[in-house]
Protein backbone atom coordinates (compact mmCIF):
# COMPACT_ATOMS: atom_id res chain seq x y z
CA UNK A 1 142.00 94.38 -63.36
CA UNK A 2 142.95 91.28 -64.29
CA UNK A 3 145.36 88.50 -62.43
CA UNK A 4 147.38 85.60 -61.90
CA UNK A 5 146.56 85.01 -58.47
CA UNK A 6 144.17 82.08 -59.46
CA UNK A 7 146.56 80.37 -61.69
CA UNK A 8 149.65 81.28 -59.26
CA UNK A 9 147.46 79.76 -55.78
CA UNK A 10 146.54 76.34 -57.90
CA UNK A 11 150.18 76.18 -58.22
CA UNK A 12 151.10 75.70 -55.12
CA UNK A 13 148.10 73.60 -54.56
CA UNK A 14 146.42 76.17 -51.71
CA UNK A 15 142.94 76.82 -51.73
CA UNK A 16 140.86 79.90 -51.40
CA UNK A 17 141.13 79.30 -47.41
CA UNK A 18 144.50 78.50 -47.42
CA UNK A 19 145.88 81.88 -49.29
CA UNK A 20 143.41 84.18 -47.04
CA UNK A 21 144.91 83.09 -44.19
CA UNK A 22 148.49 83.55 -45.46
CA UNK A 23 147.78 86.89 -46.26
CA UNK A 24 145.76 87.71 -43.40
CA UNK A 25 142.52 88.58 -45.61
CA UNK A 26 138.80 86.71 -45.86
CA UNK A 27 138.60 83.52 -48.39
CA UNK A 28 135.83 85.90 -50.43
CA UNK A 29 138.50 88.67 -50.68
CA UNK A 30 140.38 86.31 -52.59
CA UNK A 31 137.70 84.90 -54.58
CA UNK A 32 136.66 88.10 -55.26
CA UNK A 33 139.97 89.05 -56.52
CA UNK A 34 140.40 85.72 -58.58
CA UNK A 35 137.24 86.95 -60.61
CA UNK A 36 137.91 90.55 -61.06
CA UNK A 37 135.59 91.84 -58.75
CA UNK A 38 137.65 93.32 -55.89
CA UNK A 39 141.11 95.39 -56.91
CA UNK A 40 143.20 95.07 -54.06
CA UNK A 41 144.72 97.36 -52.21
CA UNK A 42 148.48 98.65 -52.79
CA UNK A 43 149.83 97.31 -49.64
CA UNK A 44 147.84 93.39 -50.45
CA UNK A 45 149.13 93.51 -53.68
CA UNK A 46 152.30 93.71 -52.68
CA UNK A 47 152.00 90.96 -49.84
CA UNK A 48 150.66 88.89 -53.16
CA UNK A 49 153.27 89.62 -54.65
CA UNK A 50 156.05 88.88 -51.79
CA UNK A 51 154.24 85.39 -51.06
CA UNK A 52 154.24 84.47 -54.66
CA UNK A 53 157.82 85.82 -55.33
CA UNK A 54 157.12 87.82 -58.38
CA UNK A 55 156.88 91.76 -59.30
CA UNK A 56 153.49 93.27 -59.47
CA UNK A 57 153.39 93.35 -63.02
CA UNK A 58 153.87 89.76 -63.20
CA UNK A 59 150.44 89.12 -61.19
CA UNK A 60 148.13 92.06 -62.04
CA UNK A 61 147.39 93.08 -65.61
CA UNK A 62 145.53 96.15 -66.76
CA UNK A 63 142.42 95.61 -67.90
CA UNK A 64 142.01 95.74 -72.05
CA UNK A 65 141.29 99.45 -73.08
């Protein structure tokens, strides 16, 4: 699955470190969601999407059939 999460944490000028922490996961659990390796769960997507303020939709994107 794709994502913003990259593009959305550079915004608000947090690092890897920084976002784990606010969402109570390990800095490679968000690297490895950055690149596409790791699909989070239901309930940390939707603590992504609470921090960042935007609908699920708006962050994760189905991969291209």
């Amino acid at each position: 699955m794709d994502s913003r999460v990259r593009e959305l944490r550079e915004a608000q000028g947090w690092s890897q470190g920084e976002l784990a922490e606010r969402l109570a996961v390990s800095r490679q659990t968000v690297n490895a969601i950055e690149t596409g390796k790791y699909d989070p769960s239901l309930p940390l997507a939707f603590r992504i999407a609470r921090l960042f303020g935007q609908p699920l939709e708006a962050i994760f994107l189905p991969d291209d059939p």
